[in-house]
C-alpha atoms as a PDB file:
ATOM      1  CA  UNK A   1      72.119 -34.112 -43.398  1.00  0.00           C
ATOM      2  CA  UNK A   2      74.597 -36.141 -41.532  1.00  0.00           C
ATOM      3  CA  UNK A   3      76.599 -39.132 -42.361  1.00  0.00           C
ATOM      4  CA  UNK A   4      77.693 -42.158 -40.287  1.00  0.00           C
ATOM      5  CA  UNK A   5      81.293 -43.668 -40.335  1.00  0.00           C
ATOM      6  CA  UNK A   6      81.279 -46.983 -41.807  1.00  0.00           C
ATOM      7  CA  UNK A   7      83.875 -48.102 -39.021  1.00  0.00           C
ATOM      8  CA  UNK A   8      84.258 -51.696 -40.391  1.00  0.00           C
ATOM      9  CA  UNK A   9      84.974 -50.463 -43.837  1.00  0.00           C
ATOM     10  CA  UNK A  10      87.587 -48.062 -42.240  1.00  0.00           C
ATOM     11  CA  UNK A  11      89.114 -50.442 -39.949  1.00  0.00           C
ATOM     12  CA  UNK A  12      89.253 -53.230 -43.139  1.00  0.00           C
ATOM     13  CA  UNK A  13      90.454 -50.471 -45.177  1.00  0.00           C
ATOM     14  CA  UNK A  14      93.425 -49.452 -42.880  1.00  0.00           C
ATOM     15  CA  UNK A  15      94.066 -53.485 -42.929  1.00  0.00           C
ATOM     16  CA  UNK A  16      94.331 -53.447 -46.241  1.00  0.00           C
ATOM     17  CA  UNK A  17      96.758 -51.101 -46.806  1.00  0.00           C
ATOM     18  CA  UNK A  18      99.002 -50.431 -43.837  1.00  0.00           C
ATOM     19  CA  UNK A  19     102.008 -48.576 -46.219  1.00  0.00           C
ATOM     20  CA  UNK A  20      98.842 -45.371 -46.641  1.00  0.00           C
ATOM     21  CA  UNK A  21      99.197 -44.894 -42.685  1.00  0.00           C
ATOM     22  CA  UNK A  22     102.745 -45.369 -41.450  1.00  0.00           C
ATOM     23  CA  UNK A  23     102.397 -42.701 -38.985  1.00  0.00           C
ATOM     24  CA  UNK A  24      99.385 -43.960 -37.463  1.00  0.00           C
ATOM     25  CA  UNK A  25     101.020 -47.762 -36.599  1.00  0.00           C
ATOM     26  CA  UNK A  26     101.245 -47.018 -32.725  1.00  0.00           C
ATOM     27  CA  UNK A  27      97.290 -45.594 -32.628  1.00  0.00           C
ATOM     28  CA  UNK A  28      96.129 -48.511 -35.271  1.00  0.00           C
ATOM     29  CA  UNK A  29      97.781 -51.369 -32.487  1.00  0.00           C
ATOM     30  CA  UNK A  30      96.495 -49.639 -29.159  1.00  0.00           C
ATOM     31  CA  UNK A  31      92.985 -49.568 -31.329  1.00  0.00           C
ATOM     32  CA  UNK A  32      93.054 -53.217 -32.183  1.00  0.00           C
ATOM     33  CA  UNK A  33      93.929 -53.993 -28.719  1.00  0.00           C
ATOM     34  CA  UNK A  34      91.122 -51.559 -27.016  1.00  0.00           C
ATOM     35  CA  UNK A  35      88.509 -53.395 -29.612  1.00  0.00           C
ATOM     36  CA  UNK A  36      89.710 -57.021 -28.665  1.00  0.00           C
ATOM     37  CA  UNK A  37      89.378 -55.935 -25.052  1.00  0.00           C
ATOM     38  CA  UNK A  38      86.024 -54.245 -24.574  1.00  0.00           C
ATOM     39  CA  UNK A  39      84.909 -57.604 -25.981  1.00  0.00           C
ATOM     40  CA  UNK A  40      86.462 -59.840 -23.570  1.00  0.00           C
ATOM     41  CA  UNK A  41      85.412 -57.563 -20.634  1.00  0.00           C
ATOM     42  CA  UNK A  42      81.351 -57.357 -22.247  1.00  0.00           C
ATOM     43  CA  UNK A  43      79.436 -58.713 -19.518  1.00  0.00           C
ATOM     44  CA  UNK A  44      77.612 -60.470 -21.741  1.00  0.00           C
ATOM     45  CA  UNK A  45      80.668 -62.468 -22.862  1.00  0.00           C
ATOM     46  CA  UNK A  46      80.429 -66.534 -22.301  1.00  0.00           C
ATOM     47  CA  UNK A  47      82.312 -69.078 -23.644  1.00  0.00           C
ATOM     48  CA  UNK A  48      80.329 -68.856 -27.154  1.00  0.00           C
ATOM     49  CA  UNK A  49      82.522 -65.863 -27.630  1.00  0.00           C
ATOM     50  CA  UNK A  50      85.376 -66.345 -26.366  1.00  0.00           C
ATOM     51  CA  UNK A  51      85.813 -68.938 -29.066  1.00  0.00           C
ATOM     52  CA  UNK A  52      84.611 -67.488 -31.469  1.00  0.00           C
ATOM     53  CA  UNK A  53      86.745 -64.600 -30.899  1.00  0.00           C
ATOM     54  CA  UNK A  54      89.804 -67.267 -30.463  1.00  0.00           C
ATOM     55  CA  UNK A  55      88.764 -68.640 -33.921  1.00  0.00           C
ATOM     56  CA  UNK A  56      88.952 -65.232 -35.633  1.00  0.00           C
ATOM     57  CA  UNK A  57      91.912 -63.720 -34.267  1.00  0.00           C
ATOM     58  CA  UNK A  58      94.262 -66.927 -33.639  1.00  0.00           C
ATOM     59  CA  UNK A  59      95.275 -68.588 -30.014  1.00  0.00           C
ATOM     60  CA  UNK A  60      98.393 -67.052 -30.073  1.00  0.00           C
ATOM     61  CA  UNK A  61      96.921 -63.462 -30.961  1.00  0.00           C
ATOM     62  CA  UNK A  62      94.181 -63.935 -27.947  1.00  0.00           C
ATOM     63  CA  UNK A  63      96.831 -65.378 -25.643  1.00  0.00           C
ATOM     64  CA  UNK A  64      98.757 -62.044 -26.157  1.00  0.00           C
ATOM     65  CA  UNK A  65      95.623 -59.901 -25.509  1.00  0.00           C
ATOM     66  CA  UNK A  66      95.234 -61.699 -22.362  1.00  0.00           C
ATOM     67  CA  UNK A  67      98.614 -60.960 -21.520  1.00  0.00           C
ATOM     68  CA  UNK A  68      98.082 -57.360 -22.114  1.00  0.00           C
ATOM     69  CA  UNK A  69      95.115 -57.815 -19.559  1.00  0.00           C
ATOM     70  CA  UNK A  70      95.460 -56.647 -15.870  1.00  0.00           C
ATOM     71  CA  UNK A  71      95.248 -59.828 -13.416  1.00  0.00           C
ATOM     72  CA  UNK A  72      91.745 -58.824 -12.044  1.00  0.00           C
ATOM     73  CA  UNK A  73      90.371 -58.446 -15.342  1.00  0.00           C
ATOM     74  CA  UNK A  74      91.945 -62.291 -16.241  1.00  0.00           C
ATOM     75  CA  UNK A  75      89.933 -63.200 -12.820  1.00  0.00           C
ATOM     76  CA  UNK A  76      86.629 -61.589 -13.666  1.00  0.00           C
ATOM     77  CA  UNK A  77      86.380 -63.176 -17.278  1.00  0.00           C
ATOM     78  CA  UNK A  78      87.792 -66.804 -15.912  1.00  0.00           C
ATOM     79  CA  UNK A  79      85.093 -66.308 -12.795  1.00  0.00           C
ATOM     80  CA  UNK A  80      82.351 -65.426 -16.046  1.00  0.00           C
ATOM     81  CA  UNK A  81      83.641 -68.322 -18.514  1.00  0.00           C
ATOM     82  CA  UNK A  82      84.102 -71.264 -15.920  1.00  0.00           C
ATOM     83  CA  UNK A  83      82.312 -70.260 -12.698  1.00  0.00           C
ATOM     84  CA  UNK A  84      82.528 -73.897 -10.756  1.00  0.00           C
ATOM     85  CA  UNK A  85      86.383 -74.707 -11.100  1.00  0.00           C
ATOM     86  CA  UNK A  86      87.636 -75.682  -8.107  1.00  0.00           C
ATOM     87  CA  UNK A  87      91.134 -74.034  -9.103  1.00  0.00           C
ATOM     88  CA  UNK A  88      89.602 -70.845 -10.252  1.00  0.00           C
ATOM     89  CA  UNK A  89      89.373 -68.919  -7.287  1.00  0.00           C
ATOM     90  CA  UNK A  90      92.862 -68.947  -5.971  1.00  0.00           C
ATOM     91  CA  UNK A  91      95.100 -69.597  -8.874  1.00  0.00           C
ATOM     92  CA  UNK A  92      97.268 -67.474 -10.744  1.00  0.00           C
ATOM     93  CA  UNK A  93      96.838 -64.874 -13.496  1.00  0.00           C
ATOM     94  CA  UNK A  94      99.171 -67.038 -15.970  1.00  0.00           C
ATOM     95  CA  UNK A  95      96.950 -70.433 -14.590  1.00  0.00           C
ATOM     96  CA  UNK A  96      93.927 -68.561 -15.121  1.00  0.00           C
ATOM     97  CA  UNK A  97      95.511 -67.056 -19.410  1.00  0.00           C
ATOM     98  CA  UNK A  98      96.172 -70.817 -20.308  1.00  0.00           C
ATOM     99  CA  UNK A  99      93.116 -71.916 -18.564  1.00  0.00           C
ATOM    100  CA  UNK A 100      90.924 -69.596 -20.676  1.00  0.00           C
ATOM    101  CA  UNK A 101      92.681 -70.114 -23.813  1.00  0.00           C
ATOM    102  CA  UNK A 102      92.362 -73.953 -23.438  1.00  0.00           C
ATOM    103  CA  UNK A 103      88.309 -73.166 -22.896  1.00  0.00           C
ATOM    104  CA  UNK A 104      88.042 -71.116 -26.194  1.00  0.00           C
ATOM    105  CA  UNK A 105      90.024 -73.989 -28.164  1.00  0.00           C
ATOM    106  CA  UNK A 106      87.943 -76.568 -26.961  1.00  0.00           C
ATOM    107  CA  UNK A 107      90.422 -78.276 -24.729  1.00  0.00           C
ATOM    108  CA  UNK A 108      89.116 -77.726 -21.648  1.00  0.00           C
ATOM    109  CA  UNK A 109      85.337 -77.693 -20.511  1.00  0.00           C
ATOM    110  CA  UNK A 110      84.053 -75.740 -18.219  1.00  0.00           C
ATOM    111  CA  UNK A 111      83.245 -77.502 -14.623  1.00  0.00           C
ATOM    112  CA  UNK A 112      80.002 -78.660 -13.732  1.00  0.00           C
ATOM    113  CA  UNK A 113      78.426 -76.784 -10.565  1.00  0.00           C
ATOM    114  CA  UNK A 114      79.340 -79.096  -7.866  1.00  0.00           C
ATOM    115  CA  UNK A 115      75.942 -80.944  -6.158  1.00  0.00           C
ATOM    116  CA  UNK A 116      75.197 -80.383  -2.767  1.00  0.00           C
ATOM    117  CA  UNK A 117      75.362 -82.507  -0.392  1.00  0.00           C
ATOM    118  CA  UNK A 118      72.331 -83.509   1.464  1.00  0.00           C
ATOM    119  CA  UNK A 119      73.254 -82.891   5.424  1.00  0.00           C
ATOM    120  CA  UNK A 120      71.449 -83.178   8.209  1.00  0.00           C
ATOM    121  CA  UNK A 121      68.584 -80.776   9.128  1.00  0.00           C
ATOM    122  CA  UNK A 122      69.115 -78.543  11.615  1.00  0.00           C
ATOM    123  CA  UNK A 123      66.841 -78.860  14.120  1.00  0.00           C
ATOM    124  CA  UNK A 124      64.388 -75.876  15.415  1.00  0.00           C
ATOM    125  CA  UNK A 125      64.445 -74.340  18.393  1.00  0.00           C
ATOM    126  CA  UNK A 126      60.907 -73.178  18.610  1.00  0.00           C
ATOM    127  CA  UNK A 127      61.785 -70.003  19.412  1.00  0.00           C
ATOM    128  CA  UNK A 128      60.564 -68.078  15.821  1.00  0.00           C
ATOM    129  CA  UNK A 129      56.751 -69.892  15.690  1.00  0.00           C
ATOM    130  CA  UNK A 130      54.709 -70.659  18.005  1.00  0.00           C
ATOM    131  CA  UNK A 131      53.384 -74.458  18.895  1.00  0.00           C
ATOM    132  CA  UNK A 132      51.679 -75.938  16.165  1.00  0.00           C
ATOM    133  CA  UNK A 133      48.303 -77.963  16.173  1.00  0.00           C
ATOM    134  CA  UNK A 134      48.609 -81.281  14.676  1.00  0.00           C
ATOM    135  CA  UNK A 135      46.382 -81.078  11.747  1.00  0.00           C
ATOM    136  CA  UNK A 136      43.915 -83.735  13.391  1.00  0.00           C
ATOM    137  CA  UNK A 137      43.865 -81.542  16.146  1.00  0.00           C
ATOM    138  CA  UNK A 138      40.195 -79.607  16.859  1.00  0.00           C
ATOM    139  CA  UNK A 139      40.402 -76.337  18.428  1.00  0.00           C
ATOM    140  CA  UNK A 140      40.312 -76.348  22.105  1.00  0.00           C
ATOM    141  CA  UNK A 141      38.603 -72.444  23.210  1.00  0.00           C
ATOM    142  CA  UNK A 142      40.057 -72.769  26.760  1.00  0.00           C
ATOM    143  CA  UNK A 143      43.579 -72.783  25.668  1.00  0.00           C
ATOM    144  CA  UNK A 144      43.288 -70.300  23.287  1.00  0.00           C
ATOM    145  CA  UNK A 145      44.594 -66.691  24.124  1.00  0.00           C
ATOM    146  CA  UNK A 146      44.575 -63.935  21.424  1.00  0.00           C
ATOM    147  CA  UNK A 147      47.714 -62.433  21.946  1.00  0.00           C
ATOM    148  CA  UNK A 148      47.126 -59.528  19.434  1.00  0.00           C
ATOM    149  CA  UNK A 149      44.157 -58.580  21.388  1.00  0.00           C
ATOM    150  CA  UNK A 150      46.887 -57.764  23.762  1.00  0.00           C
ATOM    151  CA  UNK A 151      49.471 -55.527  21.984  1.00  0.00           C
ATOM    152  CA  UNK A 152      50.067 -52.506  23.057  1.00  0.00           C
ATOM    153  CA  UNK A 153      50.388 -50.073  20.199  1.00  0.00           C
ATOM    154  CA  UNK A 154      53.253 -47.911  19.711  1.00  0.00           C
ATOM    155  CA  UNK A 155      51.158 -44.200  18.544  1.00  0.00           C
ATOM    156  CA  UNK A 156      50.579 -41.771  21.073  1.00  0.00           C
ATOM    157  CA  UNK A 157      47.669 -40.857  22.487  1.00  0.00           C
ATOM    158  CA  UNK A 158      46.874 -36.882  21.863  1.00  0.00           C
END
């Protein structure tokens, strides 16, 4: 018979009463921060919760986390969280801290994909179809010319 850890119940326990596990302080911060972390780098973290973790833990506790964060981690959750910022792509690590923490306190919004605009077509060369009939056109036998009747195949002959 086996038994599962009850990690919340742990984890709230240890919370509870830091003075049974003053030896442990060092292990019980890097933990906290490895938990906080492996949320913000889910992939299926969105903005949803990012807040949500910014509600429970406290801007200033989630700034700090982000600090804590390596640069290209910052840029991967910014590119996941606000994905059409025009600033995004080439700003800096602290830009791209204060950006996210203004997104999970509702300060900022994230940017609306940007509409394209309608150019010019480019115009065909002709070269990929052949000419095509008008669709009033009838079929005219004399200018027709199978050209896969023509093909030479690639197998050899034994």
């Amino acid at each position: 018979m086996s038994t599962t850890l009850n990690s919340a119940e742990v984890l709230r326990a240890i919370v509870s009463n830091p003075d049974a596990f003053p030896d442990a302080k060092a292990e019980i911060e890097k933990a906290a921060l490895a938990i906080v972390s492996a949320q913000l780098k889910a992939r299926s973290i969105d903005l949803d919760k990012l807040s949500t973790v910014a509600k429970v833990l406290g801007l200033d506790t989630l700034g700090l986390v982000l600090e804590s964060l390596p640069d290209k981690t910052v840029a991967t959750l910014t590119k996941k969280i606000d994905p059409h910022h025009p600033e995004a792509k080439n700003a800096s690590a602290i830009w791209q801290r204060k950006h996210l923490c203004a997104l999970a306190a509702g300060d900022a919004k994230p940017s609306e994909k940007p509409e394209r605009k309608a150019g010019p077509k480019k115009a065909t060369t002709g070269k990929t179809g052949g000419a095509k009939r008008k669709s009033g056109a009838a079929f005219n036998e004399e200018n027709f010319w199978p050209t896969s009747m023509s093909a030479v195949g690639s197998r050899k002959q034994r």
